[in-house]
Protein backbone atom coordinates (compact mmCIF):
# COMPACT_ATOMS: atom_id res chain seq x y z
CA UNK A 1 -132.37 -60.40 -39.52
CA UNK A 2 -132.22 -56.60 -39.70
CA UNK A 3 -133.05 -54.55 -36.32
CA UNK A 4 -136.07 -53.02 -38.42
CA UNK A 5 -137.30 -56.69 -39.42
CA UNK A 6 -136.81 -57.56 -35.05
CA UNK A 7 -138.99 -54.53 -34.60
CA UNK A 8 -141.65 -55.70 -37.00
CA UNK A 9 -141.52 -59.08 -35.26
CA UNK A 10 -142.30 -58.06 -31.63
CA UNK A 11 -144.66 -54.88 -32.95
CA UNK A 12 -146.56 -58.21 -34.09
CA UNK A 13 -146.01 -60.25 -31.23
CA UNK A 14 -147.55 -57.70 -29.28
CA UNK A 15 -150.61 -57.17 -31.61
CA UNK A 16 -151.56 -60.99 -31.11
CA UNK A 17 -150.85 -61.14 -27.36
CA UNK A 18 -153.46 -58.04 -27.52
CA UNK A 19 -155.84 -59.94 -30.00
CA UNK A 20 -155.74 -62.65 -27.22
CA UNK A 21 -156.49 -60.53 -24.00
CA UNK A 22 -158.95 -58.33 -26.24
CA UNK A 23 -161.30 -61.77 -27.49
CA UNK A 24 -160.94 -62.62 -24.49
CA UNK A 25 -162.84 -59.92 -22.54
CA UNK A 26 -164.87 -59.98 -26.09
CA UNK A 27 -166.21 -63.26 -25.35
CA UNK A 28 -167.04 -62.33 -21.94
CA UNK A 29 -168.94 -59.73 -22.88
CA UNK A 30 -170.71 -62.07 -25.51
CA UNK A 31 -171.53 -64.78 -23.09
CA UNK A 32 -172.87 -61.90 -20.67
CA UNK A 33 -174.91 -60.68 -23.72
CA UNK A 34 -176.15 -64.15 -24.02
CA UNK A 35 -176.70 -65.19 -20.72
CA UNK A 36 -179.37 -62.13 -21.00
CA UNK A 37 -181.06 -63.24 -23.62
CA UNK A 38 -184.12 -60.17 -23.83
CA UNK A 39 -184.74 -61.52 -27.39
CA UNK A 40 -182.69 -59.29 -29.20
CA UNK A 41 -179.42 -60.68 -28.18
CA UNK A 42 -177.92 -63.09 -30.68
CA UNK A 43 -175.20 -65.43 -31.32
CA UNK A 44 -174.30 -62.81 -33.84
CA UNK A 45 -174.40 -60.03 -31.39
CA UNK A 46 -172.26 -62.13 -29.26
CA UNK A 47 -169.67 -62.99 -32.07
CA UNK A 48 -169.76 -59.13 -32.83
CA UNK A 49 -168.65 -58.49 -29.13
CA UNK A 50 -165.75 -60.97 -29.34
CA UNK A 51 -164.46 -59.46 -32.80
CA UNK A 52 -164.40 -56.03 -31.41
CA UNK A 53 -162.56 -57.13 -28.48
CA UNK A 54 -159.71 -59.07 -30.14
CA UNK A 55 -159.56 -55.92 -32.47
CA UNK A 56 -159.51 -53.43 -29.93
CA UNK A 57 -156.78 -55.55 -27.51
CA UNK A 58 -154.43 -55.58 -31.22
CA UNK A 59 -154.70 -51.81 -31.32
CA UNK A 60 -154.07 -51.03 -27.31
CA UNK A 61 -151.16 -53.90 -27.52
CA UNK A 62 -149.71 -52.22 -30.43
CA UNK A 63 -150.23 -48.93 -28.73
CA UNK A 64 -148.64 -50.07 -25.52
CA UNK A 65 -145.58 -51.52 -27.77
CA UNK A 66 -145.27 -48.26 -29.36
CA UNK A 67 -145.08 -46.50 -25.96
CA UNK A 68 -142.36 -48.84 -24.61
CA UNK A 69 -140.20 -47.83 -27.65
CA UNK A 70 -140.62 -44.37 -27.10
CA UNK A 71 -139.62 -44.33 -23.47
CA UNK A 72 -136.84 -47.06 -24.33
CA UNK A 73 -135.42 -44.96 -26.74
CA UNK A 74 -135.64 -41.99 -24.32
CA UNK A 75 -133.52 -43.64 -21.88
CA UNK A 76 -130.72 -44.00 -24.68
């Protein structure tokens, strides 16, 4: 395995641990949503908030990733 194909690997590894914290807090916000329940709040509302999440915790975990490179690399 090449170093580029290791960096791929935890760049990835770090996307799903973000997906996981991300739906997470996405399906706590959809249960909160629910728990409302003012009529306009829907399972699909709720479903909505849980995607988002799990998309936005990829993208921050990815983020962070990229940030621990960058000040790995500085310390070279």
């Amino acid at each position: 395995m090449t170093e580029a194909e290791k960096e791929a690997v935890k760049a990835t590894a770090a996307a799903g641990v973000g997906a996981g914290v991300g739906g997470a807090g996405g399906a706590s916000v959809g249960v909160l949503e629910l728990a409302a329940a003012q009529g306009t709040v829907t399972g699909l509302t709720a479903g909505l908030a849980i995607g988002f999440g799990a998309v936005a915790g990829a993208l921050l975990g990815l983020a962070g990733y990229g940030v621990y490179r960058r000040l790995r690399k500085a310390k070279e």
